[in-house]
N, C-alpha and C. Protein backbone atom coordinates (compact mmCIF):
# COMPACT_ATOMS: atom_id res chain seq x y z
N UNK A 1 122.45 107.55 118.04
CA UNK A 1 122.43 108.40 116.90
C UNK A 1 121.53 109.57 117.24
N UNK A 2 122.02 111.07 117.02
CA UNK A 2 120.99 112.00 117.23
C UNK A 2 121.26 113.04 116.21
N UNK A 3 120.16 113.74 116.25
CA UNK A 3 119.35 114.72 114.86
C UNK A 3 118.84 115.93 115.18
N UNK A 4 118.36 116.60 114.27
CA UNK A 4 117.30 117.07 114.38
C UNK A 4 116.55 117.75 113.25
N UNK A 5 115.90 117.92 113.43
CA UNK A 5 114.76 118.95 112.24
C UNK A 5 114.42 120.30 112.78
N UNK A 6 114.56 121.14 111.96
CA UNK A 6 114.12 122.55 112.04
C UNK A 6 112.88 122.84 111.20
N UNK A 7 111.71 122.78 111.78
CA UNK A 7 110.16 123.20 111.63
C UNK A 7 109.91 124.49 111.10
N UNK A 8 109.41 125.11 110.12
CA UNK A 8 108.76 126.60 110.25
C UNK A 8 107.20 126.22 110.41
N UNK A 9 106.65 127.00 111.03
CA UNK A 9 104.91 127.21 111.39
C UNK A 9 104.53 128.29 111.38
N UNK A 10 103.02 128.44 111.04
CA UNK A 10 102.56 129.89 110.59
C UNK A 10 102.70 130.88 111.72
N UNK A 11 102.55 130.73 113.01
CA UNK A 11 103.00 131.45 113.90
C UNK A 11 103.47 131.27 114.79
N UNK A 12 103.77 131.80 116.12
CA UNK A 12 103.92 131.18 117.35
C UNK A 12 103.08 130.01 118.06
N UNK A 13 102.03 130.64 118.28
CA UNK A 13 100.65 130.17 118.86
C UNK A 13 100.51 128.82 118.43
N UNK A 14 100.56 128.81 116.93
CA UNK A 14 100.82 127.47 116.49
C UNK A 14 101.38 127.11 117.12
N UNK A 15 102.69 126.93 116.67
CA UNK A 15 104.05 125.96 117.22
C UNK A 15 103.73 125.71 119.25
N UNK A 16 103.51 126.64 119.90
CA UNK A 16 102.85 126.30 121.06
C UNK A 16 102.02 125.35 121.32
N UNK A 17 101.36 125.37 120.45
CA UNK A 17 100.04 124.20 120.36
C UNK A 17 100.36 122.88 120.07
N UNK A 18 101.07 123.05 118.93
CA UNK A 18 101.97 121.83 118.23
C UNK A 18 102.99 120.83 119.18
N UNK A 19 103.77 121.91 119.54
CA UNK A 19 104.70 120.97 120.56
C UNK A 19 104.27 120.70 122.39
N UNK A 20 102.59 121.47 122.38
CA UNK A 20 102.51 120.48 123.46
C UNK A 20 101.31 119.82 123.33
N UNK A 21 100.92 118.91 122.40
CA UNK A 21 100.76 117.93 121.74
C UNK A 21 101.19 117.13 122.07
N UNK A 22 100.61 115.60 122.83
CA UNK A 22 101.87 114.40 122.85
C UNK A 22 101.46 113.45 121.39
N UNK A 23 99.98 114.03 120.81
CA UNK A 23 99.77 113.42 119.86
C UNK A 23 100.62 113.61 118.97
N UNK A 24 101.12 115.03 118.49
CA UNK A 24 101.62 115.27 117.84
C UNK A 24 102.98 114.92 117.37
N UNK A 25 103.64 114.98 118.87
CA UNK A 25 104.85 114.47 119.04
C UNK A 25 105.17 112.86 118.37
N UNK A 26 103.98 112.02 119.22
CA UNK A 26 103.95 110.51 118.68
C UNK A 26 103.84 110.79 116.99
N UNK A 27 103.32 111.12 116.55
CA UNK A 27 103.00 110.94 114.99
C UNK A 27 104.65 111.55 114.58
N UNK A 28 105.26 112.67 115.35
CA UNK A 28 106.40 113.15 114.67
C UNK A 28 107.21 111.63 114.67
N UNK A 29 107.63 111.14 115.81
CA UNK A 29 108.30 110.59 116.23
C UNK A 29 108.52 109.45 114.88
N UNK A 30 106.94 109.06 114.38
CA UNK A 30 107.00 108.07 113.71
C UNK A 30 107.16 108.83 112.32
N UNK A 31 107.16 109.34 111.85
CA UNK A 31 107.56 110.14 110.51
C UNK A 31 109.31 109.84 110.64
N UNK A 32 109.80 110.02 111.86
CA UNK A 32 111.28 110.46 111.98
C UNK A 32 111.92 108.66 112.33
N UNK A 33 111.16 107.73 112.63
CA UNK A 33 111.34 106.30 112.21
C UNK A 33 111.82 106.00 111.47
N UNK A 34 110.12 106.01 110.51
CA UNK A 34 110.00 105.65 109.07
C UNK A 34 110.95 105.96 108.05
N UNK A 35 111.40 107.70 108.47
CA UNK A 35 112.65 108.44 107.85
C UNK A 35 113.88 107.45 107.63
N UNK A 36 114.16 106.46 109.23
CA UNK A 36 115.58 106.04 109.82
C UNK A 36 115.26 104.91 109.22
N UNK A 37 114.11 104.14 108.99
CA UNK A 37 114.02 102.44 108.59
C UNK A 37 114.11 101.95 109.76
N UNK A 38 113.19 102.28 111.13
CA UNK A 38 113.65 101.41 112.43
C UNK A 38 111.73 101.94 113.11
N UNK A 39 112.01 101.18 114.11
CA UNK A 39 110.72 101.74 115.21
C UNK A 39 110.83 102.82 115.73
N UNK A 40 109.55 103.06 115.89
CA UNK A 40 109.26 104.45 116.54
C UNK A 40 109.80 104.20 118.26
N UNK A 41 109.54 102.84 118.42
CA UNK A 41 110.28 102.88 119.80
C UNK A 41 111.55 103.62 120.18
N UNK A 42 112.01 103.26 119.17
CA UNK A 42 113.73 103.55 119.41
C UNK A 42 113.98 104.94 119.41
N UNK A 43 113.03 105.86 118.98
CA UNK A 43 113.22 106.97 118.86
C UNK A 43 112.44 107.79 119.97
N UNK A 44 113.29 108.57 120.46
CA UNK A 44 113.31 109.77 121.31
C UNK A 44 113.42 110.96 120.61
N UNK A 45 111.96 111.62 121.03
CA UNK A 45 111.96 113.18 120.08
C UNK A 45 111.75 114.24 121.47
N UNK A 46 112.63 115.44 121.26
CA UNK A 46 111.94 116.66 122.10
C UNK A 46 111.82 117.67 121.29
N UNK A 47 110.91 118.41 121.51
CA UNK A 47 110.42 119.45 120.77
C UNK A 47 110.37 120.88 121.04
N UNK A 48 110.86 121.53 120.71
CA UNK A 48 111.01 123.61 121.65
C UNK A 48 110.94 124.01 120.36
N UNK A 49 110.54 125.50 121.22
CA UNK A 49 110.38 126.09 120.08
C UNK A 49 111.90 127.03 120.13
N UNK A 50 111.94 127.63 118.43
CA UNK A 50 113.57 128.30 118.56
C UNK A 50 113.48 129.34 119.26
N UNK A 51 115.14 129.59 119.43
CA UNK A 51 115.71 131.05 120.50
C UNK A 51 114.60 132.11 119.46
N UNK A 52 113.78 132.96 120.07
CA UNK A 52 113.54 134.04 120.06
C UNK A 52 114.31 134.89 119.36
N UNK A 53 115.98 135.20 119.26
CA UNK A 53 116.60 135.91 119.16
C UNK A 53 117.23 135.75 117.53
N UNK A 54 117.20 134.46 117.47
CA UNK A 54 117.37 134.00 115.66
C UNK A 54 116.30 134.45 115.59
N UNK A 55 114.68 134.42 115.67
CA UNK A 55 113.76 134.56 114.79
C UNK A 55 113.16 135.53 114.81
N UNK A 56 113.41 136.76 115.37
CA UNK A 56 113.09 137.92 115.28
C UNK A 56 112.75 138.47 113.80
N UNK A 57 114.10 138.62 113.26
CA UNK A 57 113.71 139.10 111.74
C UNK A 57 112.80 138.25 110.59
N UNK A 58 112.58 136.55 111.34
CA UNK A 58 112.14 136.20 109.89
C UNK A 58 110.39 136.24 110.51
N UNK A 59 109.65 136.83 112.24
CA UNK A 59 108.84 136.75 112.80
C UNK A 59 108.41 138.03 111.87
N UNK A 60 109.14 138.73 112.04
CA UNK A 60 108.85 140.08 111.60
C UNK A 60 108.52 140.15 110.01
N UNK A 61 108.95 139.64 109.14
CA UNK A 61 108.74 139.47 108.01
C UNK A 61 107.53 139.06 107.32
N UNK A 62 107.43 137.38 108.13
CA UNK A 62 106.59 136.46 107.90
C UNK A 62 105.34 136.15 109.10
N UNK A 63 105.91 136.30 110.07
CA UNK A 63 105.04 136.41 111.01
C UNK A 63 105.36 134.65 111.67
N UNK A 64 106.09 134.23 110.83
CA UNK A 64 106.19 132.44 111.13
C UNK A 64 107.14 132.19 112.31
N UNK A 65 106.68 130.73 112.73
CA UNK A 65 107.84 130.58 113.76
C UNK A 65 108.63 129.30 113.54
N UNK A 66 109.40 128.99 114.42
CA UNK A 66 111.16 127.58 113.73
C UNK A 66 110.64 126.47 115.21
N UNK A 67 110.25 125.14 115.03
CA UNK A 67 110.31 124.03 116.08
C UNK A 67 111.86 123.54 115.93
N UNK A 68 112.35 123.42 116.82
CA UNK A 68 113.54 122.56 116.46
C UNK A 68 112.80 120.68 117.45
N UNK A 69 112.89 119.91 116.55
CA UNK A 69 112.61 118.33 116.72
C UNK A 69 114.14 118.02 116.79
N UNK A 70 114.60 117.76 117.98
CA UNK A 70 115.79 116.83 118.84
C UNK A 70 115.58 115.46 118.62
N UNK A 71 115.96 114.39 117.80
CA UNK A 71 115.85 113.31 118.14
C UNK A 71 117.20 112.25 118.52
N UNK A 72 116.47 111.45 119.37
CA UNK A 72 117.80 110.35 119.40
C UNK A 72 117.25 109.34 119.16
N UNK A 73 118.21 108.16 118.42
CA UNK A 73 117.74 106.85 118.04
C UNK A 73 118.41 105.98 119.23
N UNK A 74 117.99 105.33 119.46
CA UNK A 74 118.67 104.33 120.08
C UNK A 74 119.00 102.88 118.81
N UNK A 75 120.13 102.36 119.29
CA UNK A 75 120.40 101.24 117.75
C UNK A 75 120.70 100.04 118.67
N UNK A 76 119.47 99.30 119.02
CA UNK A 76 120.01 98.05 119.54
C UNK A 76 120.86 96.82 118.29
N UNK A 77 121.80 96.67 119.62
CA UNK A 77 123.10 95.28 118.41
C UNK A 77 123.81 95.33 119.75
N UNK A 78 124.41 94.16 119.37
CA UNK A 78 124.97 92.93 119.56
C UNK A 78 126.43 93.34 120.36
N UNK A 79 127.17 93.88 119.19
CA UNK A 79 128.48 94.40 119.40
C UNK A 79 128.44 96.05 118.83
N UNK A 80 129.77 96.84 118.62
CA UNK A 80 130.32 97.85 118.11
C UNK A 80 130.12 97.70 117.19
N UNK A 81 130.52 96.59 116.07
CA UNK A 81 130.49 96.91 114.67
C UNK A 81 128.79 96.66 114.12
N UNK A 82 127.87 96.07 114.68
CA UNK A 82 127.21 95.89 114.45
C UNK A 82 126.32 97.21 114.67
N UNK A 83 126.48 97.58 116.03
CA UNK A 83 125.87 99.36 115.65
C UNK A 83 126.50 100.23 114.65
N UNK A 84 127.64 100.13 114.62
CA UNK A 84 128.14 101.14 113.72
C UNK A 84 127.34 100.91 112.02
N UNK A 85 127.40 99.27 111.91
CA UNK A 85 126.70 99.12 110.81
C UNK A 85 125.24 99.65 110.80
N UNK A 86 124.52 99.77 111.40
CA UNK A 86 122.92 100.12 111.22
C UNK A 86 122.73 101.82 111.88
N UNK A 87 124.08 102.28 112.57
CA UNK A 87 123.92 103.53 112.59
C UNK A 87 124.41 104.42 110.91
N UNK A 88 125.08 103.92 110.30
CA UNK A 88 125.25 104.28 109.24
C UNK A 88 124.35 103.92 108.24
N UNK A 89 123.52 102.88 108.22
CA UNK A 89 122.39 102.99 107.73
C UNK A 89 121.24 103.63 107.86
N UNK A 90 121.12 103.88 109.08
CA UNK A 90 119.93 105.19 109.47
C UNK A 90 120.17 106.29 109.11
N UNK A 91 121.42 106.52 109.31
CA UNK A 91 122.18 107.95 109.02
C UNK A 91 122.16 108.09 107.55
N UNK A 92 122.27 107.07 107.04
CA UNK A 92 121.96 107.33 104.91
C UNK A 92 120.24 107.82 104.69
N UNK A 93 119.76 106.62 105.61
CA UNK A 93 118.30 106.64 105.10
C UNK A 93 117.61 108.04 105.38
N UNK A 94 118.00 108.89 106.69
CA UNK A 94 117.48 110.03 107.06
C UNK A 94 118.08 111.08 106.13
N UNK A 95 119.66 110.96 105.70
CA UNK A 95 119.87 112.17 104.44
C UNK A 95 119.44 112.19 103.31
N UNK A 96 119.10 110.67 102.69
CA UNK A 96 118.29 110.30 101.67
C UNK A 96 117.33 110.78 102.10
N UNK A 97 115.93 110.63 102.37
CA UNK A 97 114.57 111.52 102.66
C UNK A 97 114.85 112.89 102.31
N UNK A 98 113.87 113.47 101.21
CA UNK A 98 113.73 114.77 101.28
C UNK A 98 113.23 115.61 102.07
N UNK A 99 113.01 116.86 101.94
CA UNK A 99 112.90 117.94 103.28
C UNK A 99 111.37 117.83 102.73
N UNK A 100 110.68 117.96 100.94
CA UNK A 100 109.73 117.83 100.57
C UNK A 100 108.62 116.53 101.42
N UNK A 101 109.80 115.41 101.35
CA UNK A 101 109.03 114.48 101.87
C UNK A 101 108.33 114.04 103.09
N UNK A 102 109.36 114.46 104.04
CA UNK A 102 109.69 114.89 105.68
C UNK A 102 108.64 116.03 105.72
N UNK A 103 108.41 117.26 105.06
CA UNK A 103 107.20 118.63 105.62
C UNK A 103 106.13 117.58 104.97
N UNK A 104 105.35 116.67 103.89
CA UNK A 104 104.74 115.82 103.62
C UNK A 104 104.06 115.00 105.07
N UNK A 105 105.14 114.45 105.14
CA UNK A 105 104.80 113.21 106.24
C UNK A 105 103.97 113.80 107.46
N UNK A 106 105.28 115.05 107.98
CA UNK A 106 104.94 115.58 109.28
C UNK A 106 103.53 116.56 109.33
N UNK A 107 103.01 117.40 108.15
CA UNK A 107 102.03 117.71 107.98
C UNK A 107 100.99 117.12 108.13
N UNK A 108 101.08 115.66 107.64
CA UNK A 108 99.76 114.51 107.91
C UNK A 108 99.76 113.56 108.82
N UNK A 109 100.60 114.09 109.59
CA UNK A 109 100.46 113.39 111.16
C UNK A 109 99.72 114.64 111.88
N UNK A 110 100.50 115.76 111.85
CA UNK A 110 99.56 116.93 112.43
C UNK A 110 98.06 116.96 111.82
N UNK A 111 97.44 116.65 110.61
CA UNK A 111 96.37 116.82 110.00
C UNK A 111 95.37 116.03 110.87
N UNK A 112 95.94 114.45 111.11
CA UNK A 112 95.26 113.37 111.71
C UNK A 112 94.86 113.88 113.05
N UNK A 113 95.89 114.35 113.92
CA UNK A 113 95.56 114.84 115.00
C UNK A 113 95.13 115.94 115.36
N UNK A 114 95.33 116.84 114.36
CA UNK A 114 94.82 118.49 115.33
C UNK A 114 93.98 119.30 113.76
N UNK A 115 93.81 118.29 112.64
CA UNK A 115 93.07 119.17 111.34
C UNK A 115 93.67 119.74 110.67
N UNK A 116 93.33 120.13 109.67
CA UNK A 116 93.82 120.77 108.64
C UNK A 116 94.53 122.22 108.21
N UNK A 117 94.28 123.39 109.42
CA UNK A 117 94.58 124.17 109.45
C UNK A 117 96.12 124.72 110.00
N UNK A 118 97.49 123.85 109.91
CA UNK A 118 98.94 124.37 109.94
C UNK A 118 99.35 124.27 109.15
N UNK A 119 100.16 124.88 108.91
CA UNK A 119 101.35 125.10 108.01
C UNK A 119 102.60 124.47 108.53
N UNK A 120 103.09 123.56 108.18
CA UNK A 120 104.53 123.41 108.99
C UNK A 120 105.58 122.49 107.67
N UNK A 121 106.76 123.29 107.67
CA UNK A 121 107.44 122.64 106.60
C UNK A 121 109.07 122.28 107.44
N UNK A 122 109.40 121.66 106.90
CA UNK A 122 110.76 121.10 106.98
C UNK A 122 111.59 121.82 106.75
N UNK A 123 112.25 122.47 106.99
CA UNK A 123 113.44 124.02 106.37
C UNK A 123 114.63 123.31 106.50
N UNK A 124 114.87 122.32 107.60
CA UNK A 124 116.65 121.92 107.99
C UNK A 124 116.03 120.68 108.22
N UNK A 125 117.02 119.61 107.75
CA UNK A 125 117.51 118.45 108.37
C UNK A 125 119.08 118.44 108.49
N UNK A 126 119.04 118.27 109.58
CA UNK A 126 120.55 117.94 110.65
C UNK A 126 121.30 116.74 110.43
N UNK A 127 122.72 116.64 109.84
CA UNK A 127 122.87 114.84 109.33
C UNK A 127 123.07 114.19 110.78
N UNK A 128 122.79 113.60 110.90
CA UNK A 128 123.05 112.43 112.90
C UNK A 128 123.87 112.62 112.31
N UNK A 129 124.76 112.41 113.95
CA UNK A 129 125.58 111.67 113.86
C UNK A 129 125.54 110.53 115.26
N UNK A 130 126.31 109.82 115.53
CA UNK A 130 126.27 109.09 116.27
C UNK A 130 127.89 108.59 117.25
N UNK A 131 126.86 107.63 118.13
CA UNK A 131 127.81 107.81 119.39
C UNK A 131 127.44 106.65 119.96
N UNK A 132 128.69 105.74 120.40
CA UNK A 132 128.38 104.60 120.57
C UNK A 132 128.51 104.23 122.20
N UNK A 133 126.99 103.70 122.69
CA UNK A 133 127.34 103.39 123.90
C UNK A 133 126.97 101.98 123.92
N UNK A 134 127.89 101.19 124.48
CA UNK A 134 127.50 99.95 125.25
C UNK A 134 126.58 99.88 126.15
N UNK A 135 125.23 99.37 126.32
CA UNK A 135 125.37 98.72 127.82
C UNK A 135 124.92 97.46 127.58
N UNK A 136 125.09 96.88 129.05
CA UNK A 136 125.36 95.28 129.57
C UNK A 136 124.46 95.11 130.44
N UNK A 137 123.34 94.21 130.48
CA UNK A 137 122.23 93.43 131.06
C UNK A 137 122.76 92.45 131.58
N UNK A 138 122.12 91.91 132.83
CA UNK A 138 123.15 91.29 133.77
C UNK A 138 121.93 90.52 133.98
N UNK A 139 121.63 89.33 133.64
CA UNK A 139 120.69 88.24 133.80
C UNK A 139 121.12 87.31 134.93
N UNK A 140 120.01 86.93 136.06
CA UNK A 140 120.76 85.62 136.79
C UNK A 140 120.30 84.63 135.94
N UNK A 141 121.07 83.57 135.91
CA UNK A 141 120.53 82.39 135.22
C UNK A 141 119.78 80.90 136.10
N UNK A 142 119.18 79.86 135.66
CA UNK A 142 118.19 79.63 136.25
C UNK A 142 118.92 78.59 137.12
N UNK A 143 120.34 78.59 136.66
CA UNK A 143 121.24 77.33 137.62
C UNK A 143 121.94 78.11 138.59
N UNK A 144 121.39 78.85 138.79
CA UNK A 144 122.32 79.74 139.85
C UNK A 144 121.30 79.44 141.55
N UNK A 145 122.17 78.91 142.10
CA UNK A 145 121.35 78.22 143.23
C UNK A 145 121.22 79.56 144.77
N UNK A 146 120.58 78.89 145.10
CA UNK A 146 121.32 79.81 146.97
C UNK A 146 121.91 80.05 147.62
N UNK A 147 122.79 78.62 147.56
CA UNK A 147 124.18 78.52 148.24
C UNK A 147 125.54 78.93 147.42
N UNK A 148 124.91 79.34 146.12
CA UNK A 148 126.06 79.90 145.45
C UNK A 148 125.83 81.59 145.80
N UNK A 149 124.34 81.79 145.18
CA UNK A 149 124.05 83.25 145.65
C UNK A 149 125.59 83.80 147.50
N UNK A 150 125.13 82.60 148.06
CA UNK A 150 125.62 82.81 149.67
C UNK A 150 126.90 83.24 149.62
N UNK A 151 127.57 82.23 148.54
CA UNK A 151 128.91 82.01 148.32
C UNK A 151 129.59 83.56 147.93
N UNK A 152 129.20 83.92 147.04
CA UNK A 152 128.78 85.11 146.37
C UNK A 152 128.95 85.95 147.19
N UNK A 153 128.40 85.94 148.29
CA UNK A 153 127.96 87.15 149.01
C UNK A 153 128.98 87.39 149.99
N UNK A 154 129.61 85.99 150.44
CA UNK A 154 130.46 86.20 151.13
C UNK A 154 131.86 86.77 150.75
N UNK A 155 131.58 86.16 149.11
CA UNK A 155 133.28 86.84 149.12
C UNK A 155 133.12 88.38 148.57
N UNK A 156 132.16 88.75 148.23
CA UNK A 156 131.95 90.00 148.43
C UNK A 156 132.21 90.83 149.63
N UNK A 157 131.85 90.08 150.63
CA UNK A 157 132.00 90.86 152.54
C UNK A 157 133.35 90.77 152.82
N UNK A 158 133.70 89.39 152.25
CA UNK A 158 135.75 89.30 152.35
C UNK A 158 136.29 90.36 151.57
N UNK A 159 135.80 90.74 150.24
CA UNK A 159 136.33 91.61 149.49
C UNK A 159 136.25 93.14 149.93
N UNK A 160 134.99 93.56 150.25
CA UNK A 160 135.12 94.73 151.06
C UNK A 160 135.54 95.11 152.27
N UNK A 161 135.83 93.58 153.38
CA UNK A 161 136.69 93.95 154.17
C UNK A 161 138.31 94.25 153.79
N UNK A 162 138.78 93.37 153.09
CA UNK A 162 139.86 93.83 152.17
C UNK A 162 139.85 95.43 152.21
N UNK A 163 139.21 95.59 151.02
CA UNK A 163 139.53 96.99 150.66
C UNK A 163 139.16 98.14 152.08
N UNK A 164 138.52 97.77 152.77
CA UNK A 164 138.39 98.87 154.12
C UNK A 164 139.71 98.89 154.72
N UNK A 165 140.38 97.59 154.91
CA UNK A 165 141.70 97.25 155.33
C UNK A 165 142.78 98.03 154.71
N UNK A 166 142.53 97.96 153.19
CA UNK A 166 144.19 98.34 152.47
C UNK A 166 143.53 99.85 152.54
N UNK A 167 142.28 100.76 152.54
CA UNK A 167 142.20 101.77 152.74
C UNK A 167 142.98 102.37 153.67
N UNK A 168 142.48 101.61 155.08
CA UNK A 168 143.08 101.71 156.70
C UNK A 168 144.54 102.13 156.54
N UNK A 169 144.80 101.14 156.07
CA UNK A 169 146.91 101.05 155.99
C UNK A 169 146.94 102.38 154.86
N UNK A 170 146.48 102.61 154.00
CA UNK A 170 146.98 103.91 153.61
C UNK A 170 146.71 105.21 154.31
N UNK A 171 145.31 105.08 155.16
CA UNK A 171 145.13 106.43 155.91
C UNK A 171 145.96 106.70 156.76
N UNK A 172 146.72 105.38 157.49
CA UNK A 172 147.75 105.39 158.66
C UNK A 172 148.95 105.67 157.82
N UNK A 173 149.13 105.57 156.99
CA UNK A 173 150.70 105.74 155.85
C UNK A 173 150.58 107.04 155.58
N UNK A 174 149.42 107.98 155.47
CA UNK A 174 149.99 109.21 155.38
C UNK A 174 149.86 110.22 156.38
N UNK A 175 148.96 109.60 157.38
CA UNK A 175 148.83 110.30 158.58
C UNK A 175 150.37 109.98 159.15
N UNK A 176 151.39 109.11 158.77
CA UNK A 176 152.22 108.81 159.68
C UNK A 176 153.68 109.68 158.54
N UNK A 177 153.04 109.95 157.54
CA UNK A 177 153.98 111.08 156.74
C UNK A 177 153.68 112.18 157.02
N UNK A 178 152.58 112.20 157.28
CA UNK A 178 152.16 113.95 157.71
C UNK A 178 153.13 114.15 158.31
N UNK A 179 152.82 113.13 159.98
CA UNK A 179 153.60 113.58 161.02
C UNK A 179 155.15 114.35 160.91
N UNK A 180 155.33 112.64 159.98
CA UNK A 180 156.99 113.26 160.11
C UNK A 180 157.59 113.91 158.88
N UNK A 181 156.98 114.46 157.87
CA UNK A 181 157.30 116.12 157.25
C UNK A 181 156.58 117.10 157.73
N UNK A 182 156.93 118.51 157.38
CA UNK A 182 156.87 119.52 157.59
C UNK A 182 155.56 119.85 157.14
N UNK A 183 154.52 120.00 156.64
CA UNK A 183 153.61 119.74 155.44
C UNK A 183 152.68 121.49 155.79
């Protein structure tokens, strides 16, 4: 599942300061959890500051600058439906949260770590969406002996001689078509 949040801060300099912060980051990270109903583990945040080229006019105005917060969740389960179920639950719980609540949170994680003096509010939340990847952990188990390991291994060496073999016979099958068309 991935996101993001769009930050305003009182200036550049700020937001410089802010996002290279790993304190800062950690405290975001866990605001953007708490947001999902899951661990901060699971969550992956990166932090930049915006294109220059959007914020020209509102720099100029206000003098403020835009963080964009990238996050990805990771959703450990079981199967497909079982992520799909708790990615759609994160995905409610983060549109549910207000933007009020979210510039709240993230303000007093920055407070804890760097004091009292930013400004930073929530302007955008991004709805996730999500994307389902499998993967597969491959455990040996404790009955798995040596001589099976061996066993194993060998028909692995049979198997790749195989395939070097049926490679062979096709390199000679078209080297021996080359020959005899025109090519």
């Amino acid at each position: 599942m991935k996101g993001s949040l769009t930050l305003s801060v009182s200036d550049a300099a700020a937001a410089e300061e802010l996002i290279a912060d790993e304190r800062v980051a950690e405290g975001w990270r866990q605001v953007i959890a708490d947001a999902a109903g899951t661990s901060a583990e699971y969550v992956q945040l990166t932090l930049t500051i915006a294109s220059e080229r959007r914020l020209s006019s509102l720099r100029r105005l206000t003098g403020a600058a835009r963080i964009l917060a990238a996050y990805v969740i990771i959703v450990p389960a079981a199967n497909q439906e079982e992520a799909a179920s708790i990615s759609s639950a994160i995905a409610a719980s983060i549109v549910s949260a207000s933007q009020s609540e979210l510039t709240e949170s993230i303000a007093q994680a920055v407070s804890e770590v760097l004091g009292s003096g930013y400004d930073v509010v929530v302007e955008k939340v991004e709805e996730p969406t999500a994307s389902t990847v499998l993967q597969v952990a491959l455990q040996p188990t404790a009955t798995t002996s040596s001589s099976s390991n061996e066993a194993l291994r060998k028909r692995m060496s049979s198997s790749a001689r195989l395939r070097k073999l049926e490679l062979g016979q096709v390199l000679a099958f078209l080297a021996a078509l080359a020959a005899s068309s025109a090519w």
